[in-house]
C-alpha atoms as a PDB file:
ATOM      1  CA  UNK A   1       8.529  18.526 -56.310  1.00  0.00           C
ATOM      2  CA  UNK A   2      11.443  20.898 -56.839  1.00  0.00           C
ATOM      3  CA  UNK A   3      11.739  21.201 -52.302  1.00  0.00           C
ATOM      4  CA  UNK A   4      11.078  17.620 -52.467  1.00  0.00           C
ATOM      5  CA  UNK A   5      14.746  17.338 -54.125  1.00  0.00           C
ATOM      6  CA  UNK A   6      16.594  20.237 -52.727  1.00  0.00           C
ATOM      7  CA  UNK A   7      15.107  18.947 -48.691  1.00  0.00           C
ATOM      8  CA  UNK A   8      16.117  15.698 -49.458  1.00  0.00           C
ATOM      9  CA  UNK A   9      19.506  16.391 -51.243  1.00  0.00           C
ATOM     10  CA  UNK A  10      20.634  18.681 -48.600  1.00  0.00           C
ATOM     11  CA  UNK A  11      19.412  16.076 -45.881  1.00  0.00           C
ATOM     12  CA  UNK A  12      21.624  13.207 -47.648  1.00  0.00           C
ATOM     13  CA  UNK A  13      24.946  15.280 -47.492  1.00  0.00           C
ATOM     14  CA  UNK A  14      24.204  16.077 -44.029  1.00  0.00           C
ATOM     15  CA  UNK A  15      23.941  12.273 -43.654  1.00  0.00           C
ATOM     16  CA  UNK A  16      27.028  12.009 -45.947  1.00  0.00           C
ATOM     17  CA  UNK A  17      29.137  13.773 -43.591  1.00  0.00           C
ATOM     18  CA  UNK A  18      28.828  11.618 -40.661  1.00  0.00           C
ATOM     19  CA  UNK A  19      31.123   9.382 -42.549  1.00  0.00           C
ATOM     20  CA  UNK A  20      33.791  11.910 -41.839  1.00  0.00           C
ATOM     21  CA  UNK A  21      33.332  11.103 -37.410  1.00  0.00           C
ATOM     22  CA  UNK A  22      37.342   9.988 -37.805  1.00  0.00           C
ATOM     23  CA  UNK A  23      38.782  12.853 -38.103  1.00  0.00           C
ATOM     24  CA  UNK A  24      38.294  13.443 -34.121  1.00  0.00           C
ATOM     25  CA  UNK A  25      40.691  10.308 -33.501  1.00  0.00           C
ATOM     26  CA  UNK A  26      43.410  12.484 -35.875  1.00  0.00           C
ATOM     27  CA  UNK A  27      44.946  14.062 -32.459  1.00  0.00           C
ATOM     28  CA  UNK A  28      45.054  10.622 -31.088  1.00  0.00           C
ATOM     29  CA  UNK A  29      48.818   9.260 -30.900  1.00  0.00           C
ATOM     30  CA  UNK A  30      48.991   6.288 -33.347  1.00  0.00           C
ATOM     31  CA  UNK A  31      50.113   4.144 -30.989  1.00  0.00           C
ATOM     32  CA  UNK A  32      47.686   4.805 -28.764  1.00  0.00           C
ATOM     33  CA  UNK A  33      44.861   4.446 -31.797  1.00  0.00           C
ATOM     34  CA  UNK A  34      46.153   0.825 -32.428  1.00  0.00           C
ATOM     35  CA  UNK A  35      46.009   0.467 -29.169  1.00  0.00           C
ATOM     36  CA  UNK A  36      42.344   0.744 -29.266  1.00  0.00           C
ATOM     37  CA  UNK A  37      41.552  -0.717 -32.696  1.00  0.00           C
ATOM     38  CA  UNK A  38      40.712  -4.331 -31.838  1.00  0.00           C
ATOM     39  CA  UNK A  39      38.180  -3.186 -29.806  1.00  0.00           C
ATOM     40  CA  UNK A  40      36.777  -1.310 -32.499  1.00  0.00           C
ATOM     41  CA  UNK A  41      36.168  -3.776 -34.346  1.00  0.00           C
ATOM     42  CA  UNK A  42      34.718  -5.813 -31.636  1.00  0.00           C
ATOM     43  CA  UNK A  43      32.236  -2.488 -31.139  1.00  0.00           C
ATOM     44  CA  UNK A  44      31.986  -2.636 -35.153  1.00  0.00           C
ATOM     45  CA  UNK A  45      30.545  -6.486 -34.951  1.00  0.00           C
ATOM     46  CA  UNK A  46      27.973  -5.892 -32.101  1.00  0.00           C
ATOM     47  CA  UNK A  47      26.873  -2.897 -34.498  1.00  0.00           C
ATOM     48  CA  UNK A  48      26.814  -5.056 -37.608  1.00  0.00           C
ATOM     49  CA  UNK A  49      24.802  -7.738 -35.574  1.00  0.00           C
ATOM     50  CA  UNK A  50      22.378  -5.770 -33.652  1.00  0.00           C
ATOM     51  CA  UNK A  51      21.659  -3.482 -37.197  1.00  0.00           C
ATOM     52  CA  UNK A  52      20.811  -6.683 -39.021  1.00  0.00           C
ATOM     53  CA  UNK A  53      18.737  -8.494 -36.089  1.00  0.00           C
ATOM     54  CA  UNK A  54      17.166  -5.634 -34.880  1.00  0.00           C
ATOM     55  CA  UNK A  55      16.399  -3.244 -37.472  1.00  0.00           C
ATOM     56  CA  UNK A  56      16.835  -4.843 -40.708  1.00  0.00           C
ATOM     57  CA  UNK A  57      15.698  -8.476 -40.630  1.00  0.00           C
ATOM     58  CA  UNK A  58      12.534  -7.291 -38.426  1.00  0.00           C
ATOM     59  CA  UNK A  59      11.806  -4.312 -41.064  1.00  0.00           C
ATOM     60  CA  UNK A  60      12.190  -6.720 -43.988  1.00  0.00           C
ATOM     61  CA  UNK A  61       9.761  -9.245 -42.768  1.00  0.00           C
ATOM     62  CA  UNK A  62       7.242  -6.231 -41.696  1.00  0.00           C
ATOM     63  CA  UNK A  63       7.415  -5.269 -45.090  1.00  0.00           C
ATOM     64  CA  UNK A  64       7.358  -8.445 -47.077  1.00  0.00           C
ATOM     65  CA  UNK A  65       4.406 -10.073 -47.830  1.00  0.00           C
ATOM     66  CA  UNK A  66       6.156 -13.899 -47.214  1.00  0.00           C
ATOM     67  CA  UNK A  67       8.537 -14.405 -44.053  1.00  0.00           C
ATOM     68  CA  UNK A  68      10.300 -17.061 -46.075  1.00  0.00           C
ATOM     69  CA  UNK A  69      11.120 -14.772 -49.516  1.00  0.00           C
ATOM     70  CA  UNK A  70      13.136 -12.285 -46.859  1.00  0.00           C
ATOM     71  CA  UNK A  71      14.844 -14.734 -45.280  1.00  0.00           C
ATOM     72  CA  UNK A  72      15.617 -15.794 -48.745  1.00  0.00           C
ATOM     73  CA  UNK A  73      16.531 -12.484 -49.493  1.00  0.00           C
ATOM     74  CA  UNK A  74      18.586 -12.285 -46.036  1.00  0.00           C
ATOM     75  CA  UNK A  75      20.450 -15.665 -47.273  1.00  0.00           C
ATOM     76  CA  UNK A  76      21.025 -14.161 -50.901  1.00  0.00           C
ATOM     77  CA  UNK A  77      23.013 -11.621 -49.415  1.00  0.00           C
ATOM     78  CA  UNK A  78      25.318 -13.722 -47.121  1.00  0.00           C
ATOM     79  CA  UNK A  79      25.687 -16.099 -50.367  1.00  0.00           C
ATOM     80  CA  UNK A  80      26.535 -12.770 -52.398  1.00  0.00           C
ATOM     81  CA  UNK A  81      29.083 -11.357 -49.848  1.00  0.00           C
ATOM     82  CA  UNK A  82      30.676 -15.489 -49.790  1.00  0.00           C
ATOM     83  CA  UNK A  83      31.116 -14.904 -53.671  1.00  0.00           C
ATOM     84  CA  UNK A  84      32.857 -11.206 -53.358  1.00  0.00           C
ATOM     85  CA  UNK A  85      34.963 -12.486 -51.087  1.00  0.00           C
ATOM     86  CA  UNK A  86      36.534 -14.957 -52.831  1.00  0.00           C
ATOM     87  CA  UNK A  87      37.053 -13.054 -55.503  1.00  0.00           C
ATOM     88  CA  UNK A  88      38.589 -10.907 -53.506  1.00  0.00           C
ATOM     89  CA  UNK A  89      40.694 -13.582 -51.971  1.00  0.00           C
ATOM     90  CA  UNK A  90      41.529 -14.497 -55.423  1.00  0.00           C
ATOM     91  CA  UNK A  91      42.682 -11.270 -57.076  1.00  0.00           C
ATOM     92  CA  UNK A  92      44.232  -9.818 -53.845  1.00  0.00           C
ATOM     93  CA  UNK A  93      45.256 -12.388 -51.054  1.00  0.00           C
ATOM     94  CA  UNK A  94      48.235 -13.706 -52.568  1.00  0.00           C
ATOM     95  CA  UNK A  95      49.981 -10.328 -51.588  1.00  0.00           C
ATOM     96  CA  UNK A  96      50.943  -9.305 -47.905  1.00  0.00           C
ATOM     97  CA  UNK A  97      48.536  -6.787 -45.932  1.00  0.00           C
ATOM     98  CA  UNK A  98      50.736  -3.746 -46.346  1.00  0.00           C
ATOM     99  CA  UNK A  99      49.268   0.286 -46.197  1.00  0.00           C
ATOM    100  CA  UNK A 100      49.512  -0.055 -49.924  1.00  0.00           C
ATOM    101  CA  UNK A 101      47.915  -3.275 -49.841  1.00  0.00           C
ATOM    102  CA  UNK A 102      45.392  -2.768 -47.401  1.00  0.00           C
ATOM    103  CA  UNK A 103      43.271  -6.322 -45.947  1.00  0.00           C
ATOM    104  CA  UNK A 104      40.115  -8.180 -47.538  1.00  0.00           C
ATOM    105  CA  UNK A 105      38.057  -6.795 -44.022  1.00  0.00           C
ATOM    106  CA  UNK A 106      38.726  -3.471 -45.381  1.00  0.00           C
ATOM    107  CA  UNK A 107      37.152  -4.533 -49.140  1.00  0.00           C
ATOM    108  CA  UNK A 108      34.458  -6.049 -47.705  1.00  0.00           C
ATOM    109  CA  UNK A 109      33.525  -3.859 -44.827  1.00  0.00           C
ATOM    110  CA  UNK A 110      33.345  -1.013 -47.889  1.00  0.00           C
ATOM    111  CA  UNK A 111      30.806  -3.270 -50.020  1.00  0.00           C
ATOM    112  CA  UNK A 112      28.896  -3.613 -46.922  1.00  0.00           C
ATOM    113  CA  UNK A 113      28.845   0.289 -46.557  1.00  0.00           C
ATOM    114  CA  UNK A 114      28.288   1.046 -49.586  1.00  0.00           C
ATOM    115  CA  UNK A 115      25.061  -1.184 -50.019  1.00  0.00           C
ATOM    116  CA  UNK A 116      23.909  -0.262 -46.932  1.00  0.00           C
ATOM    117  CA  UNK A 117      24.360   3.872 -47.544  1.00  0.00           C
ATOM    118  CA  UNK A 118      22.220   3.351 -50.773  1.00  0.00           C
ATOM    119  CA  UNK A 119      19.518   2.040 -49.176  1.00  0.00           C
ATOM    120  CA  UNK A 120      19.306   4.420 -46.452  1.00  0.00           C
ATOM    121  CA  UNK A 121      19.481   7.273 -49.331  1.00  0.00           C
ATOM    122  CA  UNK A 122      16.696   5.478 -51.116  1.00  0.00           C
ATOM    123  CA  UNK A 123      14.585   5.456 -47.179  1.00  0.00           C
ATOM    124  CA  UNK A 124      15.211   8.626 -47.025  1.00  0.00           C
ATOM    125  CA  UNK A 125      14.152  10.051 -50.813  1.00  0.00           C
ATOM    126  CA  UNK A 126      11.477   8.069 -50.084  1.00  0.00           C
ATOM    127  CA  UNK A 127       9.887   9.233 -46.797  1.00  0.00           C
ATOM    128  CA  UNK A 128      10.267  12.688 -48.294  1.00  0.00           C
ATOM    129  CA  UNK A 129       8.321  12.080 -51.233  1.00  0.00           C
ATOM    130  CA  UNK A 130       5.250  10.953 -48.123  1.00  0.00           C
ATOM    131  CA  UNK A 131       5.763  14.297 -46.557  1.00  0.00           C
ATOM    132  CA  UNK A 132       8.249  17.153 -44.957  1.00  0.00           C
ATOM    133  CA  UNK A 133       7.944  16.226 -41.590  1.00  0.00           C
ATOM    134  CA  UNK A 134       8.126  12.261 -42.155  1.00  0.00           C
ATOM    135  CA  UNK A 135      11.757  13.001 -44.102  1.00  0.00           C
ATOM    136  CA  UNK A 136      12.861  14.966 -41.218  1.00  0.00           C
ATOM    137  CA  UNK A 137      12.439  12.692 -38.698  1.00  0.00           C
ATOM    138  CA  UNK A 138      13.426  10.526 -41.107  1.00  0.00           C
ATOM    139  CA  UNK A 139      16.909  11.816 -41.366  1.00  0.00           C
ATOM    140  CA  UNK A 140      17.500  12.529 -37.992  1.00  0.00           C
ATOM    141  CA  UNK A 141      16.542   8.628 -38.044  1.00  0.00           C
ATOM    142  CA  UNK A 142      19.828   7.783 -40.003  1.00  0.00           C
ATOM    143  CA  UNK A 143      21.986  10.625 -38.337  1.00  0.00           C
ATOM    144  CA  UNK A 144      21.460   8.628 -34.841  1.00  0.00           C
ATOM    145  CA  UNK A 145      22.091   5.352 -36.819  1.00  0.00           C
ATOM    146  CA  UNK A 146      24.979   6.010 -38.450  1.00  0.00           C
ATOM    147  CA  UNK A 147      27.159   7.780 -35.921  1.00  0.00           C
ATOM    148  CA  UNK A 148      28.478   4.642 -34.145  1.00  0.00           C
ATOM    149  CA  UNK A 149      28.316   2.418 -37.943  1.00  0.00           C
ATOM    150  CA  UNK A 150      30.795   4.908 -39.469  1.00  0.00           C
ATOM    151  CA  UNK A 151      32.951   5.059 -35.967  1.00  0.00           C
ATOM    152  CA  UNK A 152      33.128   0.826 -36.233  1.00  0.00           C
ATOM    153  CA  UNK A 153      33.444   1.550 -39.851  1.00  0.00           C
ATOM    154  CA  UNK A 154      36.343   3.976 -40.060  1.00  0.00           C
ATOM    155  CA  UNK A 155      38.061   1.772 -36.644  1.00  0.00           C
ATOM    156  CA  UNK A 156      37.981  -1.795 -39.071  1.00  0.00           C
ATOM    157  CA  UNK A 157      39.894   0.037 -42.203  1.00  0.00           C
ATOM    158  CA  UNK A 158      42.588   1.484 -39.906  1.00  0.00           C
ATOM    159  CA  UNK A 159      42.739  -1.968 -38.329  1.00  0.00           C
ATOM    160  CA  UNK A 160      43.053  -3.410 -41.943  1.00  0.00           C
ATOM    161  CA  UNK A 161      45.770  -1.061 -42.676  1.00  0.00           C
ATOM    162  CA  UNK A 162      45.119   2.315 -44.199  1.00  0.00           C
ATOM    163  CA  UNK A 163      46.605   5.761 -43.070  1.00  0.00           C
ATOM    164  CA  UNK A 164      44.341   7.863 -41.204  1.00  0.00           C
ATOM    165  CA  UNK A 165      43.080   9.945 -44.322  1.00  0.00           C
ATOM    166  CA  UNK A 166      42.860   7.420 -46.561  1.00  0.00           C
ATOM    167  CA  UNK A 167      40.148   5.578 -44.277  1.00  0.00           C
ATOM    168  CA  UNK A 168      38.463   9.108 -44.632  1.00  0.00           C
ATOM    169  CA  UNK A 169      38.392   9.370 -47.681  1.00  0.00           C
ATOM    170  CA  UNK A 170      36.930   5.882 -48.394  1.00  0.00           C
ATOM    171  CA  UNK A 171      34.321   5.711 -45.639  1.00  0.00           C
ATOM    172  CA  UNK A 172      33.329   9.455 -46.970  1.00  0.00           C
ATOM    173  CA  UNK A 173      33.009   8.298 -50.767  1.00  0.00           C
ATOM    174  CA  UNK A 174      31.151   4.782 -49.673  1.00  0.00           C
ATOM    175  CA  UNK A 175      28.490   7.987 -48.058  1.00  0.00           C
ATOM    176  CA  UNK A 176      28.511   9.528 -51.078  1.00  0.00           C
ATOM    177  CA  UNK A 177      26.256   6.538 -52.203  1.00  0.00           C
ATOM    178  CA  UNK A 178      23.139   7.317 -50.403  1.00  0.00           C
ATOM    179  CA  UNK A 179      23.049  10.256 -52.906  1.00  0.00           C
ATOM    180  CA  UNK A 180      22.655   8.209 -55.132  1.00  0.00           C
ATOM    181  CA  UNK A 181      19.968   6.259 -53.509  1.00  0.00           C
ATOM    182  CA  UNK A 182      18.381   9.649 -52.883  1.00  0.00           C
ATOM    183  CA  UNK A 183      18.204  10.296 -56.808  1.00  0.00           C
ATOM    184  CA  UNK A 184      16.906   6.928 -57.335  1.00  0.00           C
ATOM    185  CA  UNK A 185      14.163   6.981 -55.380  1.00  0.00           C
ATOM    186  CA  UNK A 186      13.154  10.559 -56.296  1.00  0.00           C
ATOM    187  CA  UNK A 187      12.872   9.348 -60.210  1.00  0.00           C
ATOM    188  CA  UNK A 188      11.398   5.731 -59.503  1.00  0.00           C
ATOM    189  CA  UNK A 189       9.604   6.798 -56.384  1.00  0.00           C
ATOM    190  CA  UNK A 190       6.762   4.366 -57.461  1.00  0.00           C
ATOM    191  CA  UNK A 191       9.178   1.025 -57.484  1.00  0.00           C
ATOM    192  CA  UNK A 192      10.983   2.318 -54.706  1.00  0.00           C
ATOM    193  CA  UNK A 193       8.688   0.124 -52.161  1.00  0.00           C
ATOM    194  CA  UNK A 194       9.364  -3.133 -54.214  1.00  0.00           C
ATOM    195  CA  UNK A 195      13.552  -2.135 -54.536  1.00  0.00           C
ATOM    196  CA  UNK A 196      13.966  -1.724 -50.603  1.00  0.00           C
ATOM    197  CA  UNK A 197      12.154  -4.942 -50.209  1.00  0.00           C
ATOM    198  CA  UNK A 198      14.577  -6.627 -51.193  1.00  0.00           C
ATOM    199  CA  UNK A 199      17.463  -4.498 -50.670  1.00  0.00           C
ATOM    200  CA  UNK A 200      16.836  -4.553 -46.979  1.00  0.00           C
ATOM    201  CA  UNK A 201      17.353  -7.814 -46.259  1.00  0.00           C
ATOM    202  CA  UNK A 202      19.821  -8.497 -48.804  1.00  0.00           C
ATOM    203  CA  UNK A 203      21.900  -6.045 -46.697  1.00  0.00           C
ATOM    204  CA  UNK A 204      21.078  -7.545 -43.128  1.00  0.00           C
ATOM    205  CA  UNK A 205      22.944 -11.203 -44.783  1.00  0.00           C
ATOM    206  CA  UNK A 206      25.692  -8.576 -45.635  1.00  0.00           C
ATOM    207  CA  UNK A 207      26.315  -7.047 -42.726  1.00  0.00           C
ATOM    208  CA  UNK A 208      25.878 -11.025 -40.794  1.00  0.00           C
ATOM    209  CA  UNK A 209      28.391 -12.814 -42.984  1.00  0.00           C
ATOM    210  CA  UNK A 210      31.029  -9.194 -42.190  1.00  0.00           C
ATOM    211  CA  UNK A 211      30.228  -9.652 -39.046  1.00  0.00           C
ATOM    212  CA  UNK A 212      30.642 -13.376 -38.366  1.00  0.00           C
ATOM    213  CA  UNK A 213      33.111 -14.191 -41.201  1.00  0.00           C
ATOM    214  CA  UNK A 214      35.627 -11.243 -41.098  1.00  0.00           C
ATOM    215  CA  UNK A 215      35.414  -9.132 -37.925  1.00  0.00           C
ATOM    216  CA  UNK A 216      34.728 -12.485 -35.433  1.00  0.00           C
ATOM    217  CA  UNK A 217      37.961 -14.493 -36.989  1.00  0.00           C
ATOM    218  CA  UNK A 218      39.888 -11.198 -36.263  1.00  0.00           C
ATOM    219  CA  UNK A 219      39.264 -10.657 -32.681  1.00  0.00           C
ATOM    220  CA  UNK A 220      39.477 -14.690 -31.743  1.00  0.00           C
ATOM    221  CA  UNK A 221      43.466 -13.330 -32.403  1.00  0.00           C
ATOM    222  CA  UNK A 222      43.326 -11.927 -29.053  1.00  0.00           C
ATOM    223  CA  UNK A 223      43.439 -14.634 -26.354  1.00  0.00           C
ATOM    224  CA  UNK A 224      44.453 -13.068 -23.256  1.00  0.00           C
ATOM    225  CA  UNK A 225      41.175 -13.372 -20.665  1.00  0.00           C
ATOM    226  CA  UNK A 226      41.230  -9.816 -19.740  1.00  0.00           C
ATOM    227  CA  UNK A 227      41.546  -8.394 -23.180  1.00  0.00           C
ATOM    228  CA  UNK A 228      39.018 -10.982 -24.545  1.00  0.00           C
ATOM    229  CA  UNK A 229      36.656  -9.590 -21.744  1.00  0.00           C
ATOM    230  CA  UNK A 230      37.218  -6.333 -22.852  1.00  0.00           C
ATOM    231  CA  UNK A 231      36.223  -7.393 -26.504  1.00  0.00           C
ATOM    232  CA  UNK A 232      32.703  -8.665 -25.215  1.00  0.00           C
ATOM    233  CA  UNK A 233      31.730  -5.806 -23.494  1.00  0.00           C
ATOM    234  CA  UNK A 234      32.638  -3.540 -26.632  1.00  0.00           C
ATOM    235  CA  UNK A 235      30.683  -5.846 -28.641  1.00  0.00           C
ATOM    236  CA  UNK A 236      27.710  -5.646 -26.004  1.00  0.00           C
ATOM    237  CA  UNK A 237      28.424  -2.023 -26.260  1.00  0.00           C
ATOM    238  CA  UNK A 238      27.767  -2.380 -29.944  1.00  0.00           C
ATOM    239  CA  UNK A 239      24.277  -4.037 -29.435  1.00  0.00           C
ATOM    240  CA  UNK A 240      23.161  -1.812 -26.786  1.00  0.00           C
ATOM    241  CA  UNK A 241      23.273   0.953 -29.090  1.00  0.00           C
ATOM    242  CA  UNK A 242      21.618  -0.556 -31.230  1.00  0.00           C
ATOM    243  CA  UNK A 243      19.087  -1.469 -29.312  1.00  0.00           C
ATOM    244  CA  UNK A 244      18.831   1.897 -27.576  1.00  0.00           C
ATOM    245  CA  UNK A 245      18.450   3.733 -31.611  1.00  0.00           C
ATOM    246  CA  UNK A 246      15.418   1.584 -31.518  1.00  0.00           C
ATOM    247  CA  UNK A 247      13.499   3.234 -29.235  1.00  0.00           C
ATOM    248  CA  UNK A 248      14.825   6.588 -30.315  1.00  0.00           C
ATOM    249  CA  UNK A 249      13.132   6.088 -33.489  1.00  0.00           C
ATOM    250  CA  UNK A 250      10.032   4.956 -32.462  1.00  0.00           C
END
């Protein structure tokens, strides 16, 4: 049991540090970077889309044992996400979006993160408590997945308005929560089947409702044809690799 932890522990913070992909845009003029952003976040949605319809919505309901409890689930989350962000809206939007001050995409892009990093930490506690090799590939599972979430992650809280190192720091400390989805499924590694259950497709409502509330709204702001084209194909971009992780997992 004691390799159990210290394989999957030092496979989480591997994980963890994928978060941290942003620091190769730091030698990137900023006005260049903003330059760059909107597409981003169009990337950022096809992600957020293609994660939810393609990996999370079809796991949940080959896991459940009733097709209409996870689409339940799938609906509690989008519900759940509608009541943060009003509460957001309420304690925050009355202010300017200033670097200080940063925008409600950035709050609830984090939530969205943060859920969705706990549940890959408790996946991946879990597949090492099956075996060795099944956590390996496992984690090299999540690596490939979460290389192009965190870069769509880190380009909507610049776009939202924080400084370079701040949207470091907080996409690196929203990883930080898969270790404790690690620990959780280590120590309840008999419930941990039941938890993700839901969890999974509690997420994929998350990530839709980001995707078609927040992100969407923000890139209808563009309406020049050739930019808007630009836009789609990032966002195509953004489904293709999700689509293309697919079959890298298999």
């Amino acid at each position: 049991m004691f390799n159990v932890w210290v394989y999957s522990l030092v496979s989480v913070f591997i994980v963890s540090l994928i978060s941290l992909v942003g620091v190769f845009t730091l030698s990137i003029k900023t006005s260049r970077l903003e330059a760059i952003l909107i597409y981003m976040i169009s990337f950022s949605a096809g992600a957020l889309f293609g994660d939810a319809f393609i990996h999370l919505i079809p796991e949940a309901y080959g896991e459940s044992n009733s097709m209409v409890t996870a689409s339940l689930f799938v609906i509690s989350g989008i519900a759940f996400s509608f009541v943060v962000e009003k509460l957001i809206c309420w304690r925050h939007c009355h202010h300017p979006t200033t670097p200080s001050h940063p925008h409600k995409l950035a709050l609830m892009n984090l939530f969205g993160d943060t859920v969705h990093n706990f549940i890959d930490g408790l996946i991946l506690g879990a597949s090492y408590l099956v075996s060795l090799p099944v956590g390996i590939a496992t984690t090299l599972a999540i690596v490939l997945h979460e290389i192009p979430q965190e870069i769509g992650d880190f380009g909507i809280l610049l776009y939202s308005g924080y400084s370079k190192g701040k949207a470091l720091l907080m996409n690196f400390l929203t990883a930080l929560t898969s270790i404790l989805g690690v620990v959780v499924a280590l120590v309840l590694g008999n419930y941990v089947s039941g938890l993700t259950n839901f969890l999974i497709p509690f997420a994929a409502g998350g990530f839709i409702y980001i995707a078609g509330s927040d992100l969407i709204p923000e890139l209808h702001k563009e309406v020049r044809p050739s930019k808007s084209l630009i836009q789609l194909l990032a966002f195509g971009v953004g489904v293709f690799v999700m689509v293309l992780l697919l079959f890298l997992e298999v």
